[in-house]
PDB file of N, CA and C in Angstrom:
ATOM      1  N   UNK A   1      -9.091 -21.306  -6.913  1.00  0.00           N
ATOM      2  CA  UNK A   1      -7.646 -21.342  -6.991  1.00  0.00           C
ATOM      3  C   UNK A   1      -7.111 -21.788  -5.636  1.00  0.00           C
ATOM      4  N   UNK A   2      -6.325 -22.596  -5.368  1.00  0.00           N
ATOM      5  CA  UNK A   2      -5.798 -23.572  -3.986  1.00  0.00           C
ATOM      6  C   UNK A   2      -4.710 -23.020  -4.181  1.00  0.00           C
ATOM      7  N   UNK A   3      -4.001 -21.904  -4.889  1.00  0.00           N
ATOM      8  CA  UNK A   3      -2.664 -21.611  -4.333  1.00  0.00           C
ATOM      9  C   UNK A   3      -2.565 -20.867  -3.303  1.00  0.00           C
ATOM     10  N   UNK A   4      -1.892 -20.658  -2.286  1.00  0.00           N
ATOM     11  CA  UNK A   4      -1.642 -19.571  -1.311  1.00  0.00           C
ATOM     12  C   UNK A   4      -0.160 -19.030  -1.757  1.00  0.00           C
ATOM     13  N   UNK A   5      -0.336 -17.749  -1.462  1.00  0.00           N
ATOM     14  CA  UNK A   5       0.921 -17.074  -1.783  1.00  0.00           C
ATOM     15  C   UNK A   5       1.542 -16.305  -0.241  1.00  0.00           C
ATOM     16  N   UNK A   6       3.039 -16.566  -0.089  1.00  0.00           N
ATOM     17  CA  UNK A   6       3.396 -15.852   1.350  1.00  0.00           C
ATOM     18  C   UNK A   6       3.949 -14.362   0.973  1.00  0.00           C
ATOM     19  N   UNK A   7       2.814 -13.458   1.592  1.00  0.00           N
ATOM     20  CA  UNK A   7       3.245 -12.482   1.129  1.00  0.00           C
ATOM     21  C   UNK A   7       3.944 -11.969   1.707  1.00  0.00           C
ATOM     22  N   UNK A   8       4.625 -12.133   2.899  1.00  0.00           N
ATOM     23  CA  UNK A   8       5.560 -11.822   3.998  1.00  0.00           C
ATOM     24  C   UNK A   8       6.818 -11.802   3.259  1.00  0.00           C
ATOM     25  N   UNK A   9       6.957 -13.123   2.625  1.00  0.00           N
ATOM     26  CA  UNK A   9       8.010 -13.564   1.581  1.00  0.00           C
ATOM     27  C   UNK A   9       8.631 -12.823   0.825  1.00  0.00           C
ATOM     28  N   UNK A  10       6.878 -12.512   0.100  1.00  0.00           N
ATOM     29  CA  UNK A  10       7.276 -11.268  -1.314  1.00  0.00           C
ATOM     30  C   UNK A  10       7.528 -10.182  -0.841  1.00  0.00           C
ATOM     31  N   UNK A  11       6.802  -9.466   0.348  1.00  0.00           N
ATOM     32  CA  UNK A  11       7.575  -8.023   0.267  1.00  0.00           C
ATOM     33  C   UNK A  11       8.927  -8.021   1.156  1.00  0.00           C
ATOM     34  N   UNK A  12       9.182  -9.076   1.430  1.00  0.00           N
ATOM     35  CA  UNK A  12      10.760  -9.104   1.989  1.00  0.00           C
ATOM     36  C   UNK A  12      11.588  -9.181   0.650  1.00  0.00           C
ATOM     37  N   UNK A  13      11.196  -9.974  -0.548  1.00  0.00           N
ATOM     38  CA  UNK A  13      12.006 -10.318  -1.978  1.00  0.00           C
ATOM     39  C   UNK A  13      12.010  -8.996  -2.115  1.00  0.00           C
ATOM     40  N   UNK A  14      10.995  -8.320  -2.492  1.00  0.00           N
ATOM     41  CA  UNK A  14      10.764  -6.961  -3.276  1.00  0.00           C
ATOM     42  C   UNK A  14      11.716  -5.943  -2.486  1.00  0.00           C
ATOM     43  N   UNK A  15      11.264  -5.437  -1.113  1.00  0.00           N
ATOM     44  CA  UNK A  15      12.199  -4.864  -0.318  1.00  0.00           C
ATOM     45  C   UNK A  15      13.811  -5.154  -1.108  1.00  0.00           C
ATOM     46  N   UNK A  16      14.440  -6.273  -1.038  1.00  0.00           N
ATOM     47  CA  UNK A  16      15.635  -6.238  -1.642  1.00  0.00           C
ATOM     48  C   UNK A  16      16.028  -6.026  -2.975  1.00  0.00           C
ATOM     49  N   UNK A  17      14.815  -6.260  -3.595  1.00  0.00           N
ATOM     50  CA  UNK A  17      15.317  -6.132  -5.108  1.00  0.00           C
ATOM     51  C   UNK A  17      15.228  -4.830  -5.547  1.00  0.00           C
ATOM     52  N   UNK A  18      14.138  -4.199  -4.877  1.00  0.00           N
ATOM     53  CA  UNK A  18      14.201  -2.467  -5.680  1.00  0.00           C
ATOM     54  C   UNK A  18      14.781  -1.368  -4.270  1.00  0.00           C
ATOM     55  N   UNK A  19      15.355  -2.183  -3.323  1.00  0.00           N
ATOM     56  CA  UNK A  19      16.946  -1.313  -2.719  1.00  0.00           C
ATOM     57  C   UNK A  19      15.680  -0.624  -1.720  1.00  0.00           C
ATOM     58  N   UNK A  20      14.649  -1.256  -1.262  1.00  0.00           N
ATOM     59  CA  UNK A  20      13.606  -0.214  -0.403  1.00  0.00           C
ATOM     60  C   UNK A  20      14.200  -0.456   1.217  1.00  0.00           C
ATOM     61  N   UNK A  21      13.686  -0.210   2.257  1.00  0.00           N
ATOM     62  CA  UNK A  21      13.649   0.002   3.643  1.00  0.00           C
ATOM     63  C   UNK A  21      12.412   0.715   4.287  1.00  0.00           C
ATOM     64  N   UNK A  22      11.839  -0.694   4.802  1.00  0.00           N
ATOM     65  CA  UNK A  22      10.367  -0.062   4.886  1.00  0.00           C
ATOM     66  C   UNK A  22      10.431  -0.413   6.341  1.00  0.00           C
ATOM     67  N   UNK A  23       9.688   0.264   6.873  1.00  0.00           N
ATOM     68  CA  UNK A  23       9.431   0.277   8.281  1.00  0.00           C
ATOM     69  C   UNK A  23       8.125  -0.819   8.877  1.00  0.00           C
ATOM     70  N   UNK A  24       8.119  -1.374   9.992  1.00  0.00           N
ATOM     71  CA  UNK A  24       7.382  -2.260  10.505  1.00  0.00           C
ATOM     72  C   UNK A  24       6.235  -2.123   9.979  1.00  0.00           C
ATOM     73  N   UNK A  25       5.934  -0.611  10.009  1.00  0.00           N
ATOM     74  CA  UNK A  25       4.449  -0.755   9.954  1.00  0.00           C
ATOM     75  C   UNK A  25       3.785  -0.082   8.526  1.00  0.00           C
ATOM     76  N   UNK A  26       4.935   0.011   7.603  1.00  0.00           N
ATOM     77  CA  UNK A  26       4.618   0.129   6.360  1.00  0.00           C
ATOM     78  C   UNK A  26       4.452  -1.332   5.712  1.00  0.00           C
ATOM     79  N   UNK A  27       5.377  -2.505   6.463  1.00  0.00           N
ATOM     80  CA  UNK A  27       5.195  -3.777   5.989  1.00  0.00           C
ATOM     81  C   UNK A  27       3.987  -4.447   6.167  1.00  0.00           C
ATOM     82  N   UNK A  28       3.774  -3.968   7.189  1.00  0.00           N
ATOM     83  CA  UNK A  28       2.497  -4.884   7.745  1.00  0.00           C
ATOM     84  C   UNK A  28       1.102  -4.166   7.000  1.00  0.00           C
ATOM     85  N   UNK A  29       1.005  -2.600   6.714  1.00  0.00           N
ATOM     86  CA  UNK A  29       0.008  -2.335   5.911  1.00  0.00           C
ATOM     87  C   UNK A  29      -0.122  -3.025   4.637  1.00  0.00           C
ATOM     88  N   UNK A  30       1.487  -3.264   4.009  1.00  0.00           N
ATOM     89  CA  UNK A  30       1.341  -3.765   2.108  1.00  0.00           C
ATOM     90  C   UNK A  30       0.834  -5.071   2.666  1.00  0.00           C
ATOM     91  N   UNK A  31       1.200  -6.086   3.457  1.00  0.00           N
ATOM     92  CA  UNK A  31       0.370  -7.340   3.648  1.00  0.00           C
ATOM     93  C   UNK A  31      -0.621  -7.398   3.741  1.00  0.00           C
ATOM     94  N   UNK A  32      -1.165  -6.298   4.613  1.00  0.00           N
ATOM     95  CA  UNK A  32      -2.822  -6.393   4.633  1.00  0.00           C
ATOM     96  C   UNK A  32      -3.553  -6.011   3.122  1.00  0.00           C
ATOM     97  N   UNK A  33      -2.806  -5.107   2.678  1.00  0.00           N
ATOM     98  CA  UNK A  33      -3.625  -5.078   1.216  1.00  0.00           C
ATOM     99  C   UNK A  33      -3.364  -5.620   0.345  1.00  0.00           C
ATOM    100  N   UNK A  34      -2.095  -6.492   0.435  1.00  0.00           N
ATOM    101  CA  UNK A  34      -1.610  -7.429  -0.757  1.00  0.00           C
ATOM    102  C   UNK A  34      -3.006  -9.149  -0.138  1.00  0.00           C
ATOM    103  N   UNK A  35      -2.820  -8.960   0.881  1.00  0.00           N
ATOM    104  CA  UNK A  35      -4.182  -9.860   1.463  1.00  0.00           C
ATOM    105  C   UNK A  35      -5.426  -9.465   1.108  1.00  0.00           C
ATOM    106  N   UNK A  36      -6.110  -8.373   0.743  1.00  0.00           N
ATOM    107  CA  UNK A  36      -7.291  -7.475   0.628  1.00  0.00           C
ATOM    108  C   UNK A  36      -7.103  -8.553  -1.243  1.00  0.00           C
ATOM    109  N   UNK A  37      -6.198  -7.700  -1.773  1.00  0.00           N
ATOM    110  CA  UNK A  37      -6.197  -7.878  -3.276  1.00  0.00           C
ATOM    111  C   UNK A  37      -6.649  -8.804  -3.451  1.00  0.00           C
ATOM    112  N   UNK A  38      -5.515 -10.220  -2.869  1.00  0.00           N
ATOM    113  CA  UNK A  38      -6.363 -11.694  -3.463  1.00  0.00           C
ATOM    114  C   UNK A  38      -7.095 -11.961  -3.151  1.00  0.00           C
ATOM    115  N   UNK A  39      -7.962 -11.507  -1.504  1.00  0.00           N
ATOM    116  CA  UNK A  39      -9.250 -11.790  -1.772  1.00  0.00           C
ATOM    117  C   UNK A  39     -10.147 -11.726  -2.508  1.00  0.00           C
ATOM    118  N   UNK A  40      -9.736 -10.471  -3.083  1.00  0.00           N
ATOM    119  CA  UNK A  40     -10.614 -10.048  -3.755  1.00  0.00           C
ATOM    120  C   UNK A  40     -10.549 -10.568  -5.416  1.00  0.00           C
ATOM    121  N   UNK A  41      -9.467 -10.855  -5.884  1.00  0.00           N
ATOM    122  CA  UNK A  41      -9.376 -11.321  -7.382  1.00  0.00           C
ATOM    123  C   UNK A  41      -9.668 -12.724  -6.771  1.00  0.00           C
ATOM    124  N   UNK A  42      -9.623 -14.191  -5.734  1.00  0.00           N
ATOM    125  CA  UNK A  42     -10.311 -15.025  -6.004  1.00  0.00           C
ATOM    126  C   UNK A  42     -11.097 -15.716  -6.659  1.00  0.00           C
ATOM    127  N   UNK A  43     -11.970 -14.918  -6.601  1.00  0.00           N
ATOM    128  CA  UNK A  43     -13.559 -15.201  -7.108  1.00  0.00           C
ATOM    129  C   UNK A  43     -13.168 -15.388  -8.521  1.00  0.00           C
ATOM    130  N   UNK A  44     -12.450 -14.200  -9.164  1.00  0.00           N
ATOM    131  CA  UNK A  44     -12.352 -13.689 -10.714  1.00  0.00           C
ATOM    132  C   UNK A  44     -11.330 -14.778 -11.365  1.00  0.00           C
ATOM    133  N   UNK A  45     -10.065 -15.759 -10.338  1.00  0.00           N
ATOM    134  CA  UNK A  45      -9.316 -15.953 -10.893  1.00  0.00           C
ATOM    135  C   UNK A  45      -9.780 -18.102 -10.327  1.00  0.00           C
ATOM    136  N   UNK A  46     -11.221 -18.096  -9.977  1.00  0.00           N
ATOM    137  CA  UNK A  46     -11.704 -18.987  -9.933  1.00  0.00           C
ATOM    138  C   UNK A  46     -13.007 -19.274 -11.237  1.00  0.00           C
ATOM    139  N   UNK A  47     -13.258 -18.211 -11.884  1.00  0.00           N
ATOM    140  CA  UNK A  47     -14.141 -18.637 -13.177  1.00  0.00           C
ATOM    141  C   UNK A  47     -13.913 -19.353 -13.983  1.00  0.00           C
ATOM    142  N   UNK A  48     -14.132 -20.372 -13.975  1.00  0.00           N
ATOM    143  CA  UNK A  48     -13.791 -21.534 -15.277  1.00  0.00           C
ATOM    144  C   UNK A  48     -14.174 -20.493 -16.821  1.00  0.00           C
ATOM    145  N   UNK A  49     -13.227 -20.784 -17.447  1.00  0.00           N
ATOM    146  CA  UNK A  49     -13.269 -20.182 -19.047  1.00  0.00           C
ATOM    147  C   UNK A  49     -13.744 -21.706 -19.773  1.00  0.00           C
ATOM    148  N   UNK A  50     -14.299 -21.981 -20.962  1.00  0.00           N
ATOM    149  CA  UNK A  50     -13.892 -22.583 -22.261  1.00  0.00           C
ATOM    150  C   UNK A  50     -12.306 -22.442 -22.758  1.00  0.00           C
ATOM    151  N   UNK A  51     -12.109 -23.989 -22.954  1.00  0.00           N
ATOM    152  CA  UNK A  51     -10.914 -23.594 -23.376  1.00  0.00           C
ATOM    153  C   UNK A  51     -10.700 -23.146 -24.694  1.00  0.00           C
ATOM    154  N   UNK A  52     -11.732 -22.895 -25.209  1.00  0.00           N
ATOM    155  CA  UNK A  52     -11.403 -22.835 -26.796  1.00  0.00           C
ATOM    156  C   UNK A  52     -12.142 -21.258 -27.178  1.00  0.00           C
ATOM    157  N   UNK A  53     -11.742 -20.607 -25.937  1.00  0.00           N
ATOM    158  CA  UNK A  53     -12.149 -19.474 -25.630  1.00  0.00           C
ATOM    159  C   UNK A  53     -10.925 -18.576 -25.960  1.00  0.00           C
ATOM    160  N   UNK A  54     -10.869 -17.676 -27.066  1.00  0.00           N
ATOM    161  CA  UNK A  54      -9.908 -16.725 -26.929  1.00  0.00           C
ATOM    162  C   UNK A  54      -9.429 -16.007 -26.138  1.00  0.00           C
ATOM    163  N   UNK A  55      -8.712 -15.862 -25.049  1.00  0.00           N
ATOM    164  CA  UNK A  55      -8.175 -15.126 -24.373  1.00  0.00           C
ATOM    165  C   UNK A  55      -8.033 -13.773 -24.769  1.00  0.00           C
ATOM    166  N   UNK A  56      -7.736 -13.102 -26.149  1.00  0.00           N
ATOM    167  CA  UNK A  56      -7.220 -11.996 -26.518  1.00  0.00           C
ATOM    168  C   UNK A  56      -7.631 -11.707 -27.683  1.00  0.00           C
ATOM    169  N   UNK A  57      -7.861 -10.476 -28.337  1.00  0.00           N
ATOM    170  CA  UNK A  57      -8.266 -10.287 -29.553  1.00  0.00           C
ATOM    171  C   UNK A  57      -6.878 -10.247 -30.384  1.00  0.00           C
ATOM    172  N   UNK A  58      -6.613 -10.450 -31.614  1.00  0.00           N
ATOM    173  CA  UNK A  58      -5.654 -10.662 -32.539  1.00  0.00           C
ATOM    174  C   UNK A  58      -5.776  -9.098 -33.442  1.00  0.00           C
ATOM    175  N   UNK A  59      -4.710  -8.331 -33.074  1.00  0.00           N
ATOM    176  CA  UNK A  59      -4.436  -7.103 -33.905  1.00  0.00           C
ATOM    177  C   UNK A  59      -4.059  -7.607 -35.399  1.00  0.00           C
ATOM    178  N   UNK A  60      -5.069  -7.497 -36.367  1.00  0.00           N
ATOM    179  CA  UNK A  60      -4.585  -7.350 -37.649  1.00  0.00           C
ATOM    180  C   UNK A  60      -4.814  -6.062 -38.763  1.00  0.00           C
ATOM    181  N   UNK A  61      -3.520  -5.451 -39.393  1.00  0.00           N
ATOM    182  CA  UNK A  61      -3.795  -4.613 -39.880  1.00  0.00           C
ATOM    183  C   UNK A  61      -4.319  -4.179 -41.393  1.00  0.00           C
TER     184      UNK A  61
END
């Protein structure tokens, strides 16, 4: 996956949208683990599927 995401960005968006006030160094921890996360889903969100691969099972009753 070649996207990069600025997460500086997002928890400044988020901060405003759910009315928070976070302190320097509460910001700088969610970056480091919002950084931890995508490292870590990478790998998972680099697996090529089949496309003719169901994504989801179909609830029928």
């Amino acid at each position: 996956m070649n996207k990069t995401t600025d997460w500086a960005a997002y928890v400044a968006q988020m901060e405003q949208v759910l009315n928070l006030e976070l302190t320097d160094a509460r910001r700088a921890e969610l970056l480091t683990q919002f950084t931890r996360i995508a490292n870590m889903a990478e790998p998972l969100m680099a697996f090529q599927l089949d496309d003719r691969l169901e994504v989801a099972g179909v609830y029928q009753a």
